[in-house]
N, C-alpha and C. Protein backbone atom coordinates (compact mmCIF):
# COMPACT_ATOMS: atom_id res chain seq x y z
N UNK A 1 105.97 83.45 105.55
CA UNK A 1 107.19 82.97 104.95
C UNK A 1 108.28 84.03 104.98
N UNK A 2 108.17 85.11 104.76
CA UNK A 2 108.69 86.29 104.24
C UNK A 2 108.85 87.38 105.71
N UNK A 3 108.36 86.64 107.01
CA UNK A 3 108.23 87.08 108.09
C UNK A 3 109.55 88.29 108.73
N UNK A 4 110.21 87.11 108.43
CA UNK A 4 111.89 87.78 109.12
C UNK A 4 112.00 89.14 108.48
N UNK A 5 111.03 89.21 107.32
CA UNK A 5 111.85 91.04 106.98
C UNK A 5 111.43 92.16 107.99
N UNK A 6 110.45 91.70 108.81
CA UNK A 6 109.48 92.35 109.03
C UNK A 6 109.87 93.05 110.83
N UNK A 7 111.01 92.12 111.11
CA UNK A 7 111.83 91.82 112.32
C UNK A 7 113.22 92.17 112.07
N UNK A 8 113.25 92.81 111.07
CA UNK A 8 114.75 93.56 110.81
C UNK A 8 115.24 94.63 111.08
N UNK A 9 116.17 94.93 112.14
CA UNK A 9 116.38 96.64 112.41
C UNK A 9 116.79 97.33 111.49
N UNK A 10 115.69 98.59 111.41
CA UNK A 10 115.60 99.11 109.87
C UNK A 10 117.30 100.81 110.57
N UNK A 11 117.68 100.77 109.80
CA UNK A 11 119.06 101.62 110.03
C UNK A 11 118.36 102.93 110.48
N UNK A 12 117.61 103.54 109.59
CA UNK A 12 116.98 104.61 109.65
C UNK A 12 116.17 104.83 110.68
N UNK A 13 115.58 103.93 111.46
CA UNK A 13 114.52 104.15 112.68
C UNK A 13 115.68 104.47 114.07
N UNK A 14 116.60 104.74 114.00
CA UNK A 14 117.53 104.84 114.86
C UNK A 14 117.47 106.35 115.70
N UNK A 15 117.36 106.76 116.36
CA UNK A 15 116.86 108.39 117.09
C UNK A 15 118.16 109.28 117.04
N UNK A 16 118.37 109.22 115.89
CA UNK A 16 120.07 110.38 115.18
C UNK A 16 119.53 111.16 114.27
N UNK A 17 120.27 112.07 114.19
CA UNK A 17 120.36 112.97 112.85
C UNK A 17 120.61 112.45 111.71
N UNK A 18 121.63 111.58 111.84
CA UNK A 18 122.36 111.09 110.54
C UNK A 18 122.19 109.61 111.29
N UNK A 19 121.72 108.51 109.92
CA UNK A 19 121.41 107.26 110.14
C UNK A 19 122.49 106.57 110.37
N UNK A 20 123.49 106.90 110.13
CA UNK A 20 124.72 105.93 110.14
C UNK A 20 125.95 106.74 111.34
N UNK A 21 125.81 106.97 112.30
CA UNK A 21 126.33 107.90 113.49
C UNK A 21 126.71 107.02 114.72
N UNK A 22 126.05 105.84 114.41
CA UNK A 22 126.13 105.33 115.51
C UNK A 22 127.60 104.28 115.23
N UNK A 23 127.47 103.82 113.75
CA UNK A 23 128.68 103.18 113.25
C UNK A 23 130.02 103.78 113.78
N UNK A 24 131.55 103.06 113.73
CA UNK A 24 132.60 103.22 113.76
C UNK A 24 132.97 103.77 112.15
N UNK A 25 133.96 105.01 112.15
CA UNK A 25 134.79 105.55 111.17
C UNK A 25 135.15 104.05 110.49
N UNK A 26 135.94 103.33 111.29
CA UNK A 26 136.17 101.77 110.46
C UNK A 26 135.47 101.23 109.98
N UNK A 27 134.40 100.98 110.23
CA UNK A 27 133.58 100.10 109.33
C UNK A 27 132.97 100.90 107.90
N UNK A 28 133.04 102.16 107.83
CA UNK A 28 133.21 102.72 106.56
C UNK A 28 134.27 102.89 105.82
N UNK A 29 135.36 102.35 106.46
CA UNK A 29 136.37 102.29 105.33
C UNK A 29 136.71 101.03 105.36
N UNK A 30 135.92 100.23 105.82
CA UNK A 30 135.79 98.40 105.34
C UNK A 30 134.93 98.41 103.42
N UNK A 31 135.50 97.82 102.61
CA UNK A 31 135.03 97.86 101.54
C UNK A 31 134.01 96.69 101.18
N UNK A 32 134.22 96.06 102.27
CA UNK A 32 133.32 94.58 101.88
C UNK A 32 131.64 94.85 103.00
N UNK A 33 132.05 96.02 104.40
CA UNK A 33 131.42 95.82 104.78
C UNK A 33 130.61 97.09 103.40
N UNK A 34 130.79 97.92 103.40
CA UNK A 34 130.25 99.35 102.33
C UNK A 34 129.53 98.15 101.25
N UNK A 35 129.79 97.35 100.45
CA UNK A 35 129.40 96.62 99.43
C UNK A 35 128.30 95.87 100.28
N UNK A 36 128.30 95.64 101.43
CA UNK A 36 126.89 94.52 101.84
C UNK A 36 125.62 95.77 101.99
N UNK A 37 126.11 96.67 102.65
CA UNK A 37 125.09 97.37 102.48
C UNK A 37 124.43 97.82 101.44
N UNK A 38 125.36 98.11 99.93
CA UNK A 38 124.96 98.63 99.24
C UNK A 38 123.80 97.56 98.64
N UNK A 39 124.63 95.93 98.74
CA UNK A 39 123.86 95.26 98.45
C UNK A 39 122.34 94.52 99.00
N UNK A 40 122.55 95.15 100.14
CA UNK A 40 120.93 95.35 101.13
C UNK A 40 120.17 96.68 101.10
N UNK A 41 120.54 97.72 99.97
CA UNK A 41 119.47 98.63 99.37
C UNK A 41 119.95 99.61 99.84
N UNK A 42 121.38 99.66 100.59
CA UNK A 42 121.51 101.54 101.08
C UNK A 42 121.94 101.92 99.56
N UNK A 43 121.33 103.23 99.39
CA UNK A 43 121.86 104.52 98.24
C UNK A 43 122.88 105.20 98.75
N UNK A 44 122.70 105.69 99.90
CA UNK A 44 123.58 106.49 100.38
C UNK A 44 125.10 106.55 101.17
N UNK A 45 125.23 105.51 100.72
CA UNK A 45 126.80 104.78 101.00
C UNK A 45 128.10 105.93 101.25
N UNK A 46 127.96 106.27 100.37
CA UNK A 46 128.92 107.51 99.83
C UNK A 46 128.87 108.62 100.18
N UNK A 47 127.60 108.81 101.16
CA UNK A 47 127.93 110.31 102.02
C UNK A 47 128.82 110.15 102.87
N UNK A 48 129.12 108.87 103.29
CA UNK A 48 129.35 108.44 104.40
C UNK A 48 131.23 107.98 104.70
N UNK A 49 131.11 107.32 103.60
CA UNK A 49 132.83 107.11 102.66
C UNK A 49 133.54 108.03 103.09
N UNK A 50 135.10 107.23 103.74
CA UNK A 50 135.61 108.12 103.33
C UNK A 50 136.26 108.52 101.68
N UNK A 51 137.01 109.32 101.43
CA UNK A 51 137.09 109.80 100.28
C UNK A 51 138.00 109.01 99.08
N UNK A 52 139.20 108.23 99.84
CA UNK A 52 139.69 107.20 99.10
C UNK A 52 138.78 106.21 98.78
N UNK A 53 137.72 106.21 99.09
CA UNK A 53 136.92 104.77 98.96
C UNK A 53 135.81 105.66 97.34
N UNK A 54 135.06 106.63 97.95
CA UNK A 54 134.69 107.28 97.10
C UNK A 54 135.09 107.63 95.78
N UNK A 55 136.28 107.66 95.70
CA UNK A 55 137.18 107.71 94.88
C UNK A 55 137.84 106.61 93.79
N UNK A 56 137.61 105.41 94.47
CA UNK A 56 138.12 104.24 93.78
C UNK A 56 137.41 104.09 92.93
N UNK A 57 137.86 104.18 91.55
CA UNK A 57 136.84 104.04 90.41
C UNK A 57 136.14 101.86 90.34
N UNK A 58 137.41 101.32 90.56
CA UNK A 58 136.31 99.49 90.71
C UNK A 58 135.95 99.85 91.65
N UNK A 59 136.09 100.38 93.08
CA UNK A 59 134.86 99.97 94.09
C UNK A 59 133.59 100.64 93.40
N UNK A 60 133.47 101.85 92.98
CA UNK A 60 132.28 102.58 92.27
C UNK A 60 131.73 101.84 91.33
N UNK A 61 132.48 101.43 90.48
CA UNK A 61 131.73 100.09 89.49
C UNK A 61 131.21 99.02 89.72
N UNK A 62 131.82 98.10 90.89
CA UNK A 62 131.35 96.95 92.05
C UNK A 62 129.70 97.66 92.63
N UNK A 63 129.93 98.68 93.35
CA UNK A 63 128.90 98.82 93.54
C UNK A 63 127.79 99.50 92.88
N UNK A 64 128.02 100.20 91.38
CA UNK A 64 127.15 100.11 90.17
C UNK A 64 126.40 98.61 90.33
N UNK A 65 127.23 97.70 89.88
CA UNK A 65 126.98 96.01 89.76
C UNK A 65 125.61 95.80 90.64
N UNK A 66 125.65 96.43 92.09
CA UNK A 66 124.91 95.35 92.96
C UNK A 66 123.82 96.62 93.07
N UNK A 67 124.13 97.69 93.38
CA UNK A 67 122.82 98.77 93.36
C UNK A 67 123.31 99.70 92.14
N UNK A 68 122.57 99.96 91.56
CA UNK A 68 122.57 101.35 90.16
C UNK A 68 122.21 102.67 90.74
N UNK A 69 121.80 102.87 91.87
CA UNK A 69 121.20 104.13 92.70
C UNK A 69 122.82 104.59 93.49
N UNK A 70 123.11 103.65 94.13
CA UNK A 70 124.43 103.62 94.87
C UNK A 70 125.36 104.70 94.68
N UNK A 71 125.19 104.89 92.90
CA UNK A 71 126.19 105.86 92.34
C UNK A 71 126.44 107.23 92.62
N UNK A 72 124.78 107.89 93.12
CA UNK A 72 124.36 108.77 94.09
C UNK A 72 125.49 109.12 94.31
N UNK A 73 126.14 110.53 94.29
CA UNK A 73 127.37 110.92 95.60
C UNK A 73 128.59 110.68 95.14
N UNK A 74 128.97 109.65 94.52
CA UNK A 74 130.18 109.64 93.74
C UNK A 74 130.57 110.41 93.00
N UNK A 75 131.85 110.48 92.57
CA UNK A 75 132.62 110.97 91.42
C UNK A 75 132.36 111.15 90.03
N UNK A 76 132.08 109.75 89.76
CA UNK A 76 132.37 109.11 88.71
C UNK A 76 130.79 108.78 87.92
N UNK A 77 129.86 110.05 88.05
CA UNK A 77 128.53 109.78 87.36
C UNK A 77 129.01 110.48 85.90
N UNK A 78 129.59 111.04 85.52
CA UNK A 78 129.98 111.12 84.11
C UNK A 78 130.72 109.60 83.59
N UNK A 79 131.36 108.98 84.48
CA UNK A 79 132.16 108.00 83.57
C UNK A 79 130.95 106.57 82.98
N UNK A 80 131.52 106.19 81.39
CA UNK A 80 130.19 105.82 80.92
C UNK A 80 130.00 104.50 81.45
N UNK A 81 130.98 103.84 81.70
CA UNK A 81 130.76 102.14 81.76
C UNK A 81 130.32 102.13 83.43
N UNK A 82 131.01 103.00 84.27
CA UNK A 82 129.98 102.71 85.47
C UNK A 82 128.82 103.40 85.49
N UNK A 83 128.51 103.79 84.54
CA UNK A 83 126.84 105.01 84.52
C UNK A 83 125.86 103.64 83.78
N UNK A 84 126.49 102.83 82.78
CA UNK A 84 125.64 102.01 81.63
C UNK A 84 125.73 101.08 82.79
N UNK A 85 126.78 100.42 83.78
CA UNK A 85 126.15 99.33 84.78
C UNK A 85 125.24 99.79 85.88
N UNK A 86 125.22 101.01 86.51
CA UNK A 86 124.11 101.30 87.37
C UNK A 86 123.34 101.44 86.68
N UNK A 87 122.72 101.80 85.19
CA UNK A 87 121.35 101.89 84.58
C UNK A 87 121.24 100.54 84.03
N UNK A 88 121.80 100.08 83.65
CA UNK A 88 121.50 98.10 83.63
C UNK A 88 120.90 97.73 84.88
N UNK A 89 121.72 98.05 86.26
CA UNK A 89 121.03 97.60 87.09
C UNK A 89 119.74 97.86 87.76
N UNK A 90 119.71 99.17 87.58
CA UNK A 90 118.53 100.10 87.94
C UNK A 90 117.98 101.57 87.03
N UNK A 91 117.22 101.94 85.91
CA UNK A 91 116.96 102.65 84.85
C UNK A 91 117.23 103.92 85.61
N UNK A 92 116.61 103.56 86.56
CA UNK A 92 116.28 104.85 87.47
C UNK A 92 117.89 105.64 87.68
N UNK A 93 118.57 104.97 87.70
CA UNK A 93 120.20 105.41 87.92
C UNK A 93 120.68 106.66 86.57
N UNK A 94 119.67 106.71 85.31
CA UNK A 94 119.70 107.80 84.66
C UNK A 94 119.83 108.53 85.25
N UNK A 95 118.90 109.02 85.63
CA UNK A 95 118.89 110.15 86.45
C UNK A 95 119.94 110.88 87.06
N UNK A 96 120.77 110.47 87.68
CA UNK A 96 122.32 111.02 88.40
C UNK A 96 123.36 110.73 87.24
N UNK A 97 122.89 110.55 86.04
CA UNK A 97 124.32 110.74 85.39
C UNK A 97 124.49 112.38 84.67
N UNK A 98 125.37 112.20 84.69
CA UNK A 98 126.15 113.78 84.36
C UNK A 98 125.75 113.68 82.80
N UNK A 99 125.47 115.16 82.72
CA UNK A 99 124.65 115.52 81.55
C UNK A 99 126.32 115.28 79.79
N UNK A 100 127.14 115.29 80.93
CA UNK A 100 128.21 115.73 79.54
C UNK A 100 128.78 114.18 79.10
């Protein structure tokens, strides 16, 4: 039933240094495309960002919303309401919040 996951090109099996190299500069500063990924399990979104995007405190909260790990790399792990929606979404998202 569950077959098709199994037939999915996984990003990471790609023969690069860096998993996401093969992408266009544009499609990381697409905000809808950055949000599908986040919402298909990438964490690491935000190495990748450029820095206006990184920077946008709703895109950082949007994607709190859909992954809580996501927050990884951002700015904005001290700020509380996107720190309390990535640990709503994922506990584990404690972890990267800023101690202050």
């Amino acid at each position: 039933m569950a077959s098709f996951l199994y037939h999915r090109p996984n990003l990471w099996d790609y023969p690069t240094t860096k998993p996401f190299t093969q992408y266009d500069y544009e499609l990381f500063s697409d905000k809808s495309f950055l949000l599908e990924m986040i919402k298909a399990g990438c964490q690491e979104v935000f190495k990748y960002a450029p820095r206006d995007i990184i920077e946008d405190r709703e895109f950082v909260l949007k994607a709190a919303k859909l992954n809580g790990l996501a927050v990884f790399g951002s700015c904005f792990t001290s700020d509380k309401e996107i720190m309390l929606e990535a640990v709503r979404n994922n506990g584990c998202a404690l972890y990267y919040a800023s101690k202050d």
